[in-house]
PDB file of N, CA and C in Angstrom:
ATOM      1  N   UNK A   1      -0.894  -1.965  29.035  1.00  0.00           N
ATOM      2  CA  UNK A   1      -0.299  -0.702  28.685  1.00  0.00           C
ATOM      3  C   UNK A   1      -0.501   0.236  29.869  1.00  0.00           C
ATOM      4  N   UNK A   2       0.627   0.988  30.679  1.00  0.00           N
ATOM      5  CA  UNK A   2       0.180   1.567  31.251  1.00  0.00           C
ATOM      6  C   UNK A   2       0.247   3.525  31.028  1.00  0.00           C
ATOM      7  N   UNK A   3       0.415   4.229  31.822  1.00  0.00           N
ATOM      8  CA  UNK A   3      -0.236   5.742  31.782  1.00  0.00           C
ATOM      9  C   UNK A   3       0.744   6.348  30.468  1.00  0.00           C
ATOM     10  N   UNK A   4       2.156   5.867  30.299  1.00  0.00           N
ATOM     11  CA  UNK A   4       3.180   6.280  29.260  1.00  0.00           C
ATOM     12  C   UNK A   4       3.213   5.095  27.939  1.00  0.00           C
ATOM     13  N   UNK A   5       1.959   4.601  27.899  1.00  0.00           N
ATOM     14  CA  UNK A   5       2.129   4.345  26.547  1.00  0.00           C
ATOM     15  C   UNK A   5       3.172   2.347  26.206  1.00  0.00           C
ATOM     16  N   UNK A   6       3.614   2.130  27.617  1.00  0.00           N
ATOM     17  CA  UNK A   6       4.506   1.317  27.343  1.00  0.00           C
ATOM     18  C   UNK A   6       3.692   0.056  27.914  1.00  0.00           C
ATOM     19  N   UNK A   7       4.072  -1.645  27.320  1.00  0.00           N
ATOM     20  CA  UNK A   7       3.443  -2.409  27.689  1.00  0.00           C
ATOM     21  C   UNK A   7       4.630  -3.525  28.174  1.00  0.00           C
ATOM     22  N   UNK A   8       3.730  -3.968  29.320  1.00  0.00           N
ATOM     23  CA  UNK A   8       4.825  -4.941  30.346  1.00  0.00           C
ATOM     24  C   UNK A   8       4.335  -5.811  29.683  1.00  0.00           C
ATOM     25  N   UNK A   9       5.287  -6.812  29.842  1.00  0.00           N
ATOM     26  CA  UNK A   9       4.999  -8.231  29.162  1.00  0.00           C
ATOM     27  C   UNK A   9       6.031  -9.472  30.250  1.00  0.00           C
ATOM     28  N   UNK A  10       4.728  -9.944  30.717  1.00  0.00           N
ATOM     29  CA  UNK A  10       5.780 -11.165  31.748  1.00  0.00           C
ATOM     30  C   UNK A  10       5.595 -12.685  31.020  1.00  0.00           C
ATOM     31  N   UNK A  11       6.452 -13.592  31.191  1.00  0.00           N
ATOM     32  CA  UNK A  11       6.007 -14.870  30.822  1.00  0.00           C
ATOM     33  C   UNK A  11       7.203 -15.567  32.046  1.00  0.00           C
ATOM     34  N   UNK A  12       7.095 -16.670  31.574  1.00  0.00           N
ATOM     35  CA  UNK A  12       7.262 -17.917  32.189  1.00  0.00           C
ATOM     36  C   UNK A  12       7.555 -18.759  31.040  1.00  0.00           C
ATOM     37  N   UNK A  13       8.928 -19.348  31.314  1.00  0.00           N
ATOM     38  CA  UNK A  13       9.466 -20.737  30.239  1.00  0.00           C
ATOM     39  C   UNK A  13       8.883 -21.924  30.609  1.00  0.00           C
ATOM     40  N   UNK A  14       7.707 -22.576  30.579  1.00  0.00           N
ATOM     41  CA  UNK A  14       7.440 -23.747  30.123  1.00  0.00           C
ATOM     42  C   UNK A  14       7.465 -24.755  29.273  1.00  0.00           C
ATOM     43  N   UNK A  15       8.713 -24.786  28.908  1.00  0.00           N
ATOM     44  CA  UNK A  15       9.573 -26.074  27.805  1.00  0.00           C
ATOM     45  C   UNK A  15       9.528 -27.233  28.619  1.00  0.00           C
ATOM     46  N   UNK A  16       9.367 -28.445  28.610  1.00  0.00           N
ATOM     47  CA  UNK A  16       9.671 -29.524  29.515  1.00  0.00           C
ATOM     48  C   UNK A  16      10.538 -29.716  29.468  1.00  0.00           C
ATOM     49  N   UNK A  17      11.375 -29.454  28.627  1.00  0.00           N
ATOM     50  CA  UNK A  17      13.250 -29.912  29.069  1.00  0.00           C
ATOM     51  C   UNK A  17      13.965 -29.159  29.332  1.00  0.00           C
ATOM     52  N   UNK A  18      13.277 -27.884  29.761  1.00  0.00           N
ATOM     53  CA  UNK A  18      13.864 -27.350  30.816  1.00  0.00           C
ATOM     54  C   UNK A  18      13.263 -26.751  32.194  1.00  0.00           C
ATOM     55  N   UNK A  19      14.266 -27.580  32.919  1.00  0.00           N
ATOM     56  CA  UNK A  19      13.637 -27.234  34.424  1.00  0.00           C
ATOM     57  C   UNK A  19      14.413 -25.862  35.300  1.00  0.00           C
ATOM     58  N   UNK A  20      12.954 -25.557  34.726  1.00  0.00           N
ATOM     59  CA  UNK A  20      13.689 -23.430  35.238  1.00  0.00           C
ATOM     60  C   UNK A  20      12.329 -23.120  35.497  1.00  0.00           C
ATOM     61  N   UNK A  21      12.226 -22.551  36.550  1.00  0.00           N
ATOM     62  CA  UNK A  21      10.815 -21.361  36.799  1.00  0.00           C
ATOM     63  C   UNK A  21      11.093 -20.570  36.882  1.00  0.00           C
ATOM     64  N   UNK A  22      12.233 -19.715  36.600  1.00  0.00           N
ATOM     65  CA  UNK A  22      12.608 -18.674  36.404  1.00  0.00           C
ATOM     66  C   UNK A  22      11.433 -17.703  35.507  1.00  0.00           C
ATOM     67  N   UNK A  23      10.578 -16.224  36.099  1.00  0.00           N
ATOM     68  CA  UNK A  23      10.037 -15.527  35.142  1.00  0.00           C
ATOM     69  C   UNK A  23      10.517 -14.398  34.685  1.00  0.00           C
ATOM     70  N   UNK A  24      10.253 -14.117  33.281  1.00  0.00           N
ATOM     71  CA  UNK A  24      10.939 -12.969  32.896  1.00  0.00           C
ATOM     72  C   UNK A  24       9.759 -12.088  32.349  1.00  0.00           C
ATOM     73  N   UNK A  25      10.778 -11.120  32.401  1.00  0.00           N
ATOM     74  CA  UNK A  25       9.903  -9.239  32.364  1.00  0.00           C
ATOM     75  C   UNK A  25      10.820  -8.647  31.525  1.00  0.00           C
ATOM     76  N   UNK A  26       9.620  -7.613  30.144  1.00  0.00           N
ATOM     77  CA  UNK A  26      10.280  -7.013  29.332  1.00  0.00           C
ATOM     78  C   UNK A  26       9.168  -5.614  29.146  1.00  0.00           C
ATOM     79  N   UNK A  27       9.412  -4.953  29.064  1.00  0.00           N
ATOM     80  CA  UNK A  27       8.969  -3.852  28.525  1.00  0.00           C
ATOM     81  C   UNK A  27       9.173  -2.982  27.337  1.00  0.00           C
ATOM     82  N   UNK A  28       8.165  -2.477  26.689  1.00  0.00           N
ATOM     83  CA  UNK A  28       8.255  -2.301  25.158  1.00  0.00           C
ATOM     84  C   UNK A  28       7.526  -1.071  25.181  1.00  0.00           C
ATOM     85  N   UNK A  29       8.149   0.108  24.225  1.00  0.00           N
ATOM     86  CA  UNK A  29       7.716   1.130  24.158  1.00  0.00           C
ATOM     87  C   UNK A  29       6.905   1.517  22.723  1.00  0.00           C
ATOM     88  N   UNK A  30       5.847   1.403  22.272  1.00  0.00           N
ATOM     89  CA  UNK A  30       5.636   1.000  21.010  1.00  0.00           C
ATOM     90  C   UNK A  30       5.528   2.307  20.199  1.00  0.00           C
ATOM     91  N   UNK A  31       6.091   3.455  21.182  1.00  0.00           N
ATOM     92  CA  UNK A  31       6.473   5.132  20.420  1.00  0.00           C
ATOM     93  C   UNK A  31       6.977   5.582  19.473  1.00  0.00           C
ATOM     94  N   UNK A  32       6.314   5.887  18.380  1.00  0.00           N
ATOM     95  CA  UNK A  32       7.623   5.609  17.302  1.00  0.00           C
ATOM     96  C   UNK A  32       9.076   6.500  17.451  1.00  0.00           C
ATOM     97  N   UNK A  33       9.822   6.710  16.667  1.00  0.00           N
ATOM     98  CA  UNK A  33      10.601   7.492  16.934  1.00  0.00           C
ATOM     99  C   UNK A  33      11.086   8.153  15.422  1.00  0.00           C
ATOM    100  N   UNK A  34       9.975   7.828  14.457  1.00  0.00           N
ATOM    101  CA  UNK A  34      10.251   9.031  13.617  1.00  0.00           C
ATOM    102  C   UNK A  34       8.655   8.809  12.292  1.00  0.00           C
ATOM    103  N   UNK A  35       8.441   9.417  11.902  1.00  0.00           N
ATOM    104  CA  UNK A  35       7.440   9.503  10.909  1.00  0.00           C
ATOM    105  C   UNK A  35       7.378   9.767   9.451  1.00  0.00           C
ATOM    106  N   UNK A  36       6.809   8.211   9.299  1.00  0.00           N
ATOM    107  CA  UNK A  36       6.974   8.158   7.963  1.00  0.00           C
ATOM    108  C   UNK A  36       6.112   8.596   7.237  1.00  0.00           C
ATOM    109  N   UNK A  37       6.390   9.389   6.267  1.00  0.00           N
ATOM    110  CA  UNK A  37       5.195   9.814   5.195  1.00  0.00           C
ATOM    111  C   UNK A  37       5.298   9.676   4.250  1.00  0.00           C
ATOM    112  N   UNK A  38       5.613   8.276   3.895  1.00  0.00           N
ATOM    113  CA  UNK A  38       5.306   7.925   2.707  1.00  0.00           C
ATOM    114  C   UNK A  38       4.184   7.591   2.399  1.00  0.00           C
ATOM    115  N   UNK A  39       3.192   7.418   3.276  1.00  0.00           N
ATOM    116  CA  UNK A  39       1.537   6.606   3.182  1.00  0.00           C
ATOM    117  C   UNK A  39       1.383   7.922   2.471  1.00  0.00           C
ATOM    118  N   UNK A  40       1.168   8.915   3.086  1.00  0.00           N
ATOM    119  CA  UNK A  40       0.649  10.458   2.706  1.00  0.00           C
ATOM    120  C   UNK A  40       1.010  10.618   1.476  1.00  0.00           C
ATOM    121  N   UNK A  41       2.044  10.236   0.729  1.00  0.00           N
ATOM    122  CA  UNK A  41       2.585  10.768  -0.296  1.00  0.00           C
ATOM    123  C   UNK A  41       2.178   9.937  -1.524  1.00  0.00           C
ATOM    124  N   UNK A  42       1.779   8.456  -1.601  1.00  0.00           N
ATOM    125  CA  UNK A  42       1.147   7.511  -2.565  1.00  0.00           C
ATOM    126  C   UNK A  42       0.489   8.180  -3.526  1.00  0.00           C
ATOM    127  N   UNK A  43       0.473   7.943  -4.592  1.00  0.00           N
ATOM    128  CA  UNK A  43       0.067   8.202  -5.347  1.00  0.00           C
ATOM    129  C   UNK A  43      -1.586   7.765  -5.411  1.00  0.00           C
ATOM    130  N   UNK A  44      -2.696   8.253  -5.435  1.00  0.00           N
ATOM    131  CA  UNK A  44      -4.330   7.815  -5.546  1.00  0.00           C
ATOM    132  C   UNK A  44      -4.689   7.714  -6.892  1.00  0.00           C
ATOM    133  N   UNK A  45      -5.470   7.401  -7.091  1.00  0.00           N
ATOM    134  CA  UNK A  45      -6.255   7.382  -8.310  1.00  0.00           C
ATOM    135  C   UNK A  45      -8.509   7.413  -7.536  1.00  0.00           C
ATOM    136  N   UNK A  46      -9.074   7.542  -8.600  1.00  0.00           N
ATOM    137  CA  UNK A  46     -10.302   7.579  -8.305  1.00  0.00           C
ATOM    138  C   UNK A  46     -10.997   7.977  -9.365  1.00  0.00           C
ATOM    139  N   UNK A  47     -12.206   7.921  -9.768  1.00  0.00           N
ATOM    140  CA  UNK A  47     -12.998   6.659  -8.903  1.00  0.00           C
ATOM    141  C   UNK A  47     -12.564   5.290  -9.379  1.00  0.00           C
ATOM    142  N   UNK A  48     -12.930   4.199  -7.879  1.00  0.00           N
ATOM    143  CA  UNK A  48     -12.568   2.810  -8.348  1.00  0.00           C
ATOM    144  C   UNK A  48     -13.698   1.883  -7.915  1.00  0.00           C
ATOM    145  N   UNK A  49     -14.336   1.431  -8.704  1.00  0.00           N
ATOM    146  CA  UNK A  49     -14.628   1.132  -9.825  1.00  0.00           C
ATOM    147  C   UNK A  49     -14.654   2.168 -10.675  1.00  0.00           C
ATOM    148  N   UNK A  50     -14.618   2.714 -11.630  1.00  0.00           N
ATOM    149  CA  UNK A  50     -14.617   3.984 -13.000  1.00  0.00           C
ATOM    150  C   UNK A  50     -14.988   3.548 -14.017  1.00  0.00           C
ATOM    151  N   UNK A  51     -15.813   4.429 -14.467  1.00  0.00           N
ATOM    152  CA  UNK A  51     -16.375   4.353 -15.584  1.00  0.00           C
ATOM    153  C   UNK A  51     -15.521   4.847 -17.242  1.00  0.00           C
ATOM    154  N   UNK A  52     -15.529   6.125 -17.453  1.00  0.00           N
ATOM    155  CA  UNK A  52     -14.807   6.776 -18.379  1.00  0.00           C
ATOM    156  C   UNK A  52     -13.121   7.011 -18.122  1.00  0.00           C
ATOM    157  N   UNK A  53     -13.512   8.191 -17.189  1.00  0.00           N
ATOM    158  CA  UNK A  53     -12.200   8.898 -16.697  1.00  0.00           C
ATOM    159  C   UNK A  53     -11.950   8.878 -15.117  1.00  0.00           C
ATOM    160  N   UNK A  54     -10.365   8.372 -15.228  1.00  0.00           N
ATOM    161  CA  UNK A  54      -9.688   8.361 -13.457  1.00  0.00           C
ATOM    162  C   UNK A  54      -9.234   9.701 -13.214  1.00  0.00           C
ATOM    163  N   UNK A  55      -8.924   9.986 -12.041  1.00  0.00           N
ATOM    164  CA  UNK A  55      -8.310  11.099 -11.958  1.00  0.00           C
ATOM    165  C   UNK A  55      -7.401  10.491 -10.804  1.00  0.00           C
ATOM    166  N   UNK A  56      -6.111  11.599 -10.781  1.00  0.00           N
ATOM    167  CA  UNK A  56      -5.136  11.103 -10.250  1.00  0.00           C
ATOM    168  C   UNK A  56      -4.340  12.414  -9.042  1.00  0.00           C
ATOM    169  N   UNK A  57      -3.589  11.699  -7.734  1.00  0.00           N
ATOM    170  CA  UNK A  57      -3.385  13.306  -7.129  1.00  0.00           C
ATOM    171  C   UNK A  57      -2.394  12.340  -6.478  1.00  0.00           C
ATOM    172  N   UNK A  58      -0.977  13.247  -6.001  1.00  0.00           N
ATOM    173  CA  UNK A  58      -0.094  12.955  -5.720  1.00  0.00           C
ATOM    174  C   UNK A  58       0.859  12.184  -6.120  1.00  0.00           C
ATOM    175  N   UNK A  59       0.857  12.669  -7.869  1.00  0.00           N
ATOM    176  CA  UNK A  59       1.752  11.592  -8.914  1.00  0.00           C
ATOM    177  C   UNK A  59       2.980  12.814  -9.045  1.00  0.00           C
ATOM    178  N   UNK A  60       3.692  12.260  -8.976  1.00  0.00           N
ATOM    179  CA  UNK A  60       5.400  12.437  -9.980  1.00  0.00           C
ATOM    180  C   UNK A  60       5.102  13.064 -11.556  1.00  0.00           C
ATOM    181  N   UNK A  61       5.300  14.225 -12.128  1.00  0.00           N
ATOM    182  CA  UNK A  61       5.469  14.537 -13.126  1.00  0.00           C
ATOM    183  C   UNK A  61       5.242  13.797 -14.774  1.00  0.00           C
ATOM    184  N   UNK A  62       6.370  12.741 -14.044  1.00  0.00           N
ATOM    185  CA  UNK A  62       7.376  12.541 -14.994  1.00  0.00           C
ATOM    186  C   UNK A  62       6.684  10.972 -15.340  1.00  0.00           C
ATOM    187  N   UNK A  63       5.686  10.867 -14.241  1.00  0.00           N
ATOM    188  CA  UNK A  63       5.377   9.335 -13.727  1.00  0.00           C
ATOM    189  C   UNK A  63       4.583   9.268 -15.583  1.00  0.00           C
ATOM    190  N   UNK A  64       4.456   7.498 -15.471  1.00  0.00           N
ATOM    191  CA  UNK A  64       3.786   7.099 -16.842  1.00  0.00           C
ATOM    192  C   UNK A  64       3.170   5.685 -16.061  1.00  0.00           C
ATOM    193  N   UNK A  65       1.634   5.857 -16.755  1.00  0.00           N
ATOM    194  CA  UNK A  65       0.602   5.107 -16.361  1.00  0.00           C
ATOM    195  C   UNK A  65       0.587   3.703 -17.429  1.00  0.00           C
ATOM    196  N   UNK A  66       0.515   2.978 -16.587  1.00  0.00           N
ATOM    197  CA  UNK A  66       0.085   1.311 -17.724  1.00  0.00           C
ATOM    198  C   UNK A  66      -0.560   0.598 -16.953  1.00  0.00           C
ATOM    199  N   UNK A  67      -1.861   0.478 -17.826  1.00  0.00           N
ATOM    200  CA  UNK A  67      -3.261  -0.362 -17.924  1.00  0.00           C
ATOM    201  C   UNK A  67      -2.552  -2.005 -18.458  1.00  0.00           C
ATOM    202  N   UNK A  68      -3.126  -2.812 -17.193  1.00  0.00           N
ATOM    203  CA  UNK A  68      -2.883  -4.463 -17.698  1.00  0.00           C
ATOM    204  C   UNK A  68      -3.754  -5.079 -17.635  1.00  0.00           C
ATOM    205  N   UNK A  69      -4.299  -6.257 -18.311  1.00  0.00           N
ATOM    206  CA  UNK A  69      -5.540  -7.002 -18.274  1.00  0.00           C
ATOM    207  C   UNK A  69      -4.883  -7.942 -17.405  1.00  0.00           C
ATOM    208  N   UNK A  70      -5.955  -8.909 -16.788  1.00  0.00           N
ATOM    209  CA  UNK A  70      -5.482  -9.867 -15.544  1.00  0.00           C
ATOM    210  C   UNK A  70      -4.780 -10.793 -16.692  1.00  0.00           C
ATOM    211  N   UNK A  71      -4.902 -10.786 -17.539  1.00  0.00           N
ATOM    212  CA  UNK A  71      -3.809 -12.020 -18.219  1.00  0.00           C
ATOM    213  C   UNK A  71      -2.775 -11.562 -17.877  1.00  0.00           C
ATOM    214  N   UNK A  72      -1.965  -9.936 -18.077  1.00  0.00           N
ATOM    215  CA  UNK A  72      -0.758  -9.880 -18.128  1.00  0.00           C
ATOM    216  C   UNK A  72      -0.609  -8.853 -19.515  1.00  0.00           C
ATOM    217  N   UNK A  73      -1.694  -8.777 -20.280  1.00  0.00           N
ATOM    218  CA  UNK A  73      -1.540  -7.716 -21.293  1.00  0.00           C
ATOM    219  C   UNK A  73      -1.694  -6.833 -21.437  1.00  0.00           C
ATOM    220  N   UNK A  74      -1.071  -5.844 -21.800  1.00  0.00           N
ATOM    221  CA  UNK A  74      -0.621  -4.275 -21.555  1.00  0.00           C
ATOM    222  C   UNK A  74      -1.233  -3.891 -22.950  1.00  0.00           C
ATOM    223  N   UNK A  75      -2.523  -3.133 -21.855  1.00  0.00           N
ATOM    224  CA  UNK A  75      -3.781  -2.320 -22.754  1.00  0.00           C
ATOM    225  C   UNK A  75      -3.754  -0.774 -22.960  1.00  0.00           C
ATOM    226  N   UNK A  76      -2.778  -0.059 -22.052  1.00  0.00           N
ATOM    227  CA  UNK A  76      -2.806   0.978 -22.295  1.00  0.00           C
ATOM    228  C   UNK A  76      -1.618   1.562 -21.626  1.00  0.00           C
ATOM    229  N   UNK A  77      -1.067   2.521 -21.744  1.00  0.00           N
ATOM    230  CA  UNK A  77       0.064   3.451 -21.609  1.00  0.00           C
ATOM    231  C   UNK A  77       0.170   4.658 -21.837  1.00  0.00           C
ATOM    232  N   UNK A  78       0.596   5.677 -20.789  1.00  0.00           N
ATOM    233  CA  UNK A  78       0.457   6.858 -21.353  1.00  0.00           C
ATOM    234  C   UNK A  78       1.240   7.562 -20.157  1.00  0.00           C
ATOM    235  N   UNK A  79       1.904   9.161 -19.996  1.00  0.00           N
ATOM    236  CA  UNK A  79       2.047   9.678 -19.107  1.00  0.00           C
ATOM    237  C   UNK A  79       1.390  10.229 -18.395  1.00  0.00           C
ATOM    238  N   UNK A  80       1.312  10.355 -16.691  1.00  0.00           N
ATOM    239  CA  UNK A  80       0.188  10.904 -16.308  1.00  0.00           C
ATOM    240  C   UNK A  80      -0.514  12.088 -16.464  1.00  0.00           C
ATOM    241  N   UNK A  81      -1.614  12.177 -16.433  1.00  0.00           N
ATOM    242  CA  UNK A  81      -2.397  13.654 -16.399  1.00  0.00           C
ATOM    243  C   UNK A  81      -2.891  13.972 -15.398  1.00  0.00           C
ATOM    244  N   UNK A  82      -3.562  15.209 -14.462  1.00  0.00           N
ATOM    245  CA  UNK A  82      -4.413  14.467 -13.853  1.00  0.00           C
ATOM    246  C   UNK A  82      -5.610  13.925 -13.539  1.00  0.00           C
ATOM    247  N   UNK A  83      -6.129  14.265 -15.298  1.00  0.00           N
ATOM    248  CA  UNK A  83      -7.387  12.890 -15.363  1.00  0.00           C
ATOM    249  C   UNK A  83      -6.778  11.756 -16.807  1.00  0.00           C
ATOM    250  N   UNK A  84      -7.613  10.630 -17.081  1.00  0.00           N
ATOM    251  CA  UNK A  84      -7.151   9.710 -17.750  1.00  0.00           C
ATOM    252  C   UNK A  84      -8.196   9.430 -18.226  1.00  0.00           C
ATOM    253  N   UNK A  85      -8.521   9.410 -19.581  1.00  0.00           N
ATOM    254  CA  UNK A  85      -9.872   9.277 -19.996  1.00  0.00           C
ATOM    255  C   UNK A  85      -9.582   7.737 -20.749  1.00  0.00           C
ATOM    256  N   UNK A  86      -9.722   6.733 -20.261  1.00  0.00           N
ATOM    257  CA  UNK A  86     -10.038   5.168 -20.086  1.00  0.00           C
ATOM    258  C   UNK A  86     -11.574   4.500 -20.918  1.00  0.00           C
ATOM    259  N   UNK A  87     -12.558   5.369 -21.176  1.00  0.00           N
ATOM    260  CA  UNK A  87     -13.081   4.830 -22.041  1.00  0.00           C
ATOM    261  C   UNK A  87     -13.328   3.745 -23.368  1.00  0.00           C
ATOM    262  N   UNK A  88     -12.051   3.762 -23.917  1.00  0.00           N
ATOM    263  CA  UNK A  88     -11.771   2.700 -24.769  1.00  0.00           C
ATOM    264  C   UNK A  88     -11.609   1.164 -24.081  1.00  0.00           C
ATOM    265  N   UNK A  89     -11.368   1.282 -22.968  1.00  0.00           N
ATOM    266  CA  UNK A  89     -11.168   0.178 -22.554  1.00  0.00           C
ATOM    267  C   UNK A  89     -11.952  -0.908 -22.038  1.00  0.00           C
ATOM    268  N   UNK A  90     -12.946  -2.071 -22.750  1.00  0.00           N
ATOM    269  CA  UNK A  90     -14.051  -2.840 -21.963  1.00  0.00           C
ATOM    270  C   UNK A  90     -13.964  -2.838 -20.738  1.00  0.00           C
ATOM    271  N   UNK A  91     -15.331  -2.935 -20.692  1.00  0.00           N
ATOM    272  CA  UNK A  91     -15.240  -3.411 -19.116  1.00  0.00           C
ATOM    273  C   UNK A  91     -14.808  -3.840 -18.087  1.00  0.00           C
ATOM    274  N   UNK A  92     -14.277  -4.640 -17.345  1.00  0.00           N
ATOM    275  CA  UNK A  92     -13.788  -5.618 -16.525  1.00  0.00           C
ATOM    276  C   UNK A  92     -12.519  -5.223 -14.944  1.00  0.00           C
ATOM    277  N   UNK A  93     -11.599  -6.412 -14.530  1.00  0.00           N
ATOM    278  CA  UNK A  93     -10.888  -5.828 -13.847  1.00  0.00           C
ATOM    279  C   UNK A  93      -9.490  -5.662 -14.466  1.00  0.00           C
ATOM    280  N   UNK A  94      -8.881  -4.988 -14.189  1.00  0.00           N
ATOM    281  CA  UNK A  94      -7.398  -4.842 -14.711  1.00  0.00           C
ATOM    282  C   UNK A  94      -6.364  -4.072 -13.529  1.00  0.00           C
ATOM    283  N   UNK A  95      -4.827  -3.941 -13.841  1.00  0.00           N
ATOM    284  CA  UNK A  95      -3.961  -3.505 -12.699  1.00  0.00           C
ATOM    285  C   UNK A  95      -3.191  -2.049 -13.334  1.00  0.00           C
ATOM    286  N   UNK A  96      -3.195  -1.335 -12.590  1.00  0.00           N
ATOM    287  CA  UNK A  96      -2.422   0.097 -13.095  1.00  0.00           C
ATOM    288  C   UNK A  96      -1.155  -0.338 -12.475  1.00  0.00           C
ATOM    289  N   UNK A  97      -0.435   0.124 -13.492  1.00  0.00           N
ATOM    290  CA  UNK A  97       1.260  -0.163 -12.996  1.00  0.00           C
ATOM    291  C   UNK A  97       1.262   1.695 -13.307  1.00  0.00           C
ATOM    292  N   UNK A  98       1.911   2.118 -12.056  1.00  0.00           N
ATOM    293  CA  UNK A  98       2.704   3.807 -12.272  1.00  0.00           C
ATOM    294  C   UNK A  98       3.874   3.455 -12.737  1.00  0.00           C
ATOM    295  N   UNK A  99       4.773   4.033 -13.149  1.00  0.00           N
ATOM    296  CA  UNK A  99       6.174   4.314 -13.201  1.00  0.00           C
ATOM    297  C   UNK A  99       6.698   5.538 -12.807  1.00  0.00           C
ATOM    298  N   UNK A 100       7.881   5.871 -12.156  1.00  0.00           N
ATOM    299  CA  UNK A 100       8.596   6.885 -12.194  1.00  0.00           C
ATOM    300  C   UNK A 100       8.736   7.439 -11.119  1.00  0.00           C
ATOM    301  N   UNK A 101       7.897   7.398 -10.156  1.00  0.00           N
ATOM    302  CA  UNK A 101       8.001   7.171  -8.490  1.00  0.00           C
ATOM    303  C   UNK A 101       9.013   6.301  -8.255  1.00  0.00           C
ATOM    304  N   UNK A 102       9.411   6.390  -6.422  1.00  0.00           N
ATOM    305  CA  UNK A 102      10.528   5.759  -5.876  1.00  0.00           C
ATOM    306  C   UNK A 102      10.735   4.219  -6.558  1.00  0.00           C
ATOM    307  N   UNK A 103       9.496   3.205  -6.390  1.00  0.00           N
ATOM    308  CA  UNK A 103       9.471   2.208  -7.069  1.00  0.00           C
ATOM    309  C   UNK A 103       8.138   2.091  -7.582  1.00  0.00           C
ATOM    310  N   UNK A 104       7.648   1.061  -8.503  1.00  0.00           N
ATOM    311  CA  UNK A 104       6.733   0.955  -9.271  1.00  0.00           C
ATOM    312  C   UNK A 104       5.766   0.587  -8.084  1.00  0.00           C
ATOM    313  N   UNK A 105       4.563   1.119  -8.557  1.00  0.00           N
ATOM    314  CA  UNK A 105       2.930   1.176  -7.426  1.00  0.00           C
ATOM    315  C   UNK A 105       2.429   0.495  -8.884  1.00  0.00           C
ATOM    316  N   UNK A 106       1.879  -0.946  -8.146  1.00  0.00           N
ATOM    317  CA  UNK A 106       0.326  -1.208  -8.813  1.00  0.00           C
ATOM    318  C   UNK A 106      -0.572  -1.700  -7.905  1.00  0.00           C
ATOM    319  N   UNK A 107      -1.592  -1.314  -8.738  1.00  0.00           N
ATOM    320  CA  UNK A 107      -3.074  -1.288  -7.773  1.00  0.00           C
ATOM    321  C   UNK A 107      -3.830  -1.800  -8.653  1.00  0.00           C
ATOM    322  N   UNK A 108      -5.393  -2.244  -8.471  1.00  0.00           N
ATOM    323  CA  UNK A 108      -6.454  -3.258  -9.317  1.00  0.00           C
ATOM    324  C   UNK A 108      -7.452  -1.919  -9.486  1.00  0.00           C
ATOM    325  N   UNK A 109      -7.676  -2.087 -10.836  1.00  0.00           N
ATOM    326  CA  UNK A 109      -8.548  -1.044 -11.107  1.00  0.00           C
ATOM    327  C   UNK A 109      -9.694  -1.786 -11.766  1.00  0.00           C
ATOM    328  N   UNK A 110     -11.268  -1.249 -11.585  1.00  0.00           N
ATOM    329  CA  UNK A 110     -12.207  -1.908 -11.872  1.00  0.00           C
ATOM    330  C   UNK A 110     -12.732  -1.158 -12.757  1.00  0.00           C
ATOM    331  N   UNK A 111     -13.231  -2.060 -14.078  1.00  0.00           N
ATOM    332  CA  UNK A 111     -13.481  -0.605 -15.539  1.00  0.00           C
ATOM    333  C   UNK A 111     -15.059  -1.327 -15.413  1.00  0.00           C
ATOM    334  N   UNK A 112     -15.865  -0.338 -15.462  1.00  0.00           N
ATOM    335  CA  UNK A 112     -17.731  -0.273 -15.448  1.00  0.00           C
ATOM    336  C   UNK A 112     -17.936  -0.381 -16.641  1.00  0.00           C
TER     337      UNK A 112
END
């Protein structure tokens, strides 16, 4: 990489069936050229592992929360708040499915 960020890249074709020593040169600017903020905008939850109650920041209104057990069974449902009082739910691991955002976010949530 040199002083602007950009990285030379030389090689050499060594295929045996082809007889070329020809080397080639490319340069790559790895700058972006626009910024995405969608990372910034994800929806969080916390704490994870949790005990009682999650709390939640950078959700959609409108969004609706569903609790799944690793089988696949849908333990809980509700629209978001931004806390979720989860207590009823044993122990173990399970997956939050959001809804109502651009597309559906799930993440593994760990119940204490």
């Amino acid at each position: 990489m040199d002083e602007y960020n950009q990285v030379h890249i030389v090689w050499k074709d060594c295929r045996v069936e082809v007889d070329n020593s020809d080397i080639y040169y490319s340069k790559y600017n790895p700058t972006p050229m626009s910024i995405n903020n969608t990372s910034k905008d994800k929806i969080k939850f916390y704490p994870n592992p949790a005990n009682d109650i999650i709390e939640f920041s950078n959700f959609n209104k409108n969004s609706i929360v569903e609790i799944y057990s690793v089988n696949g069974k849908l333990v809980f449902s509700q629209k978001i708040n931004c806390k979720l009082d989860i207590s009823e739910i044993p122990a173990g691991m399970y997956f939050i499915k959001i809804l109502g955002e651009e597309k559906p976010i799930t993440k593994k949530l760990i119940k204490l």
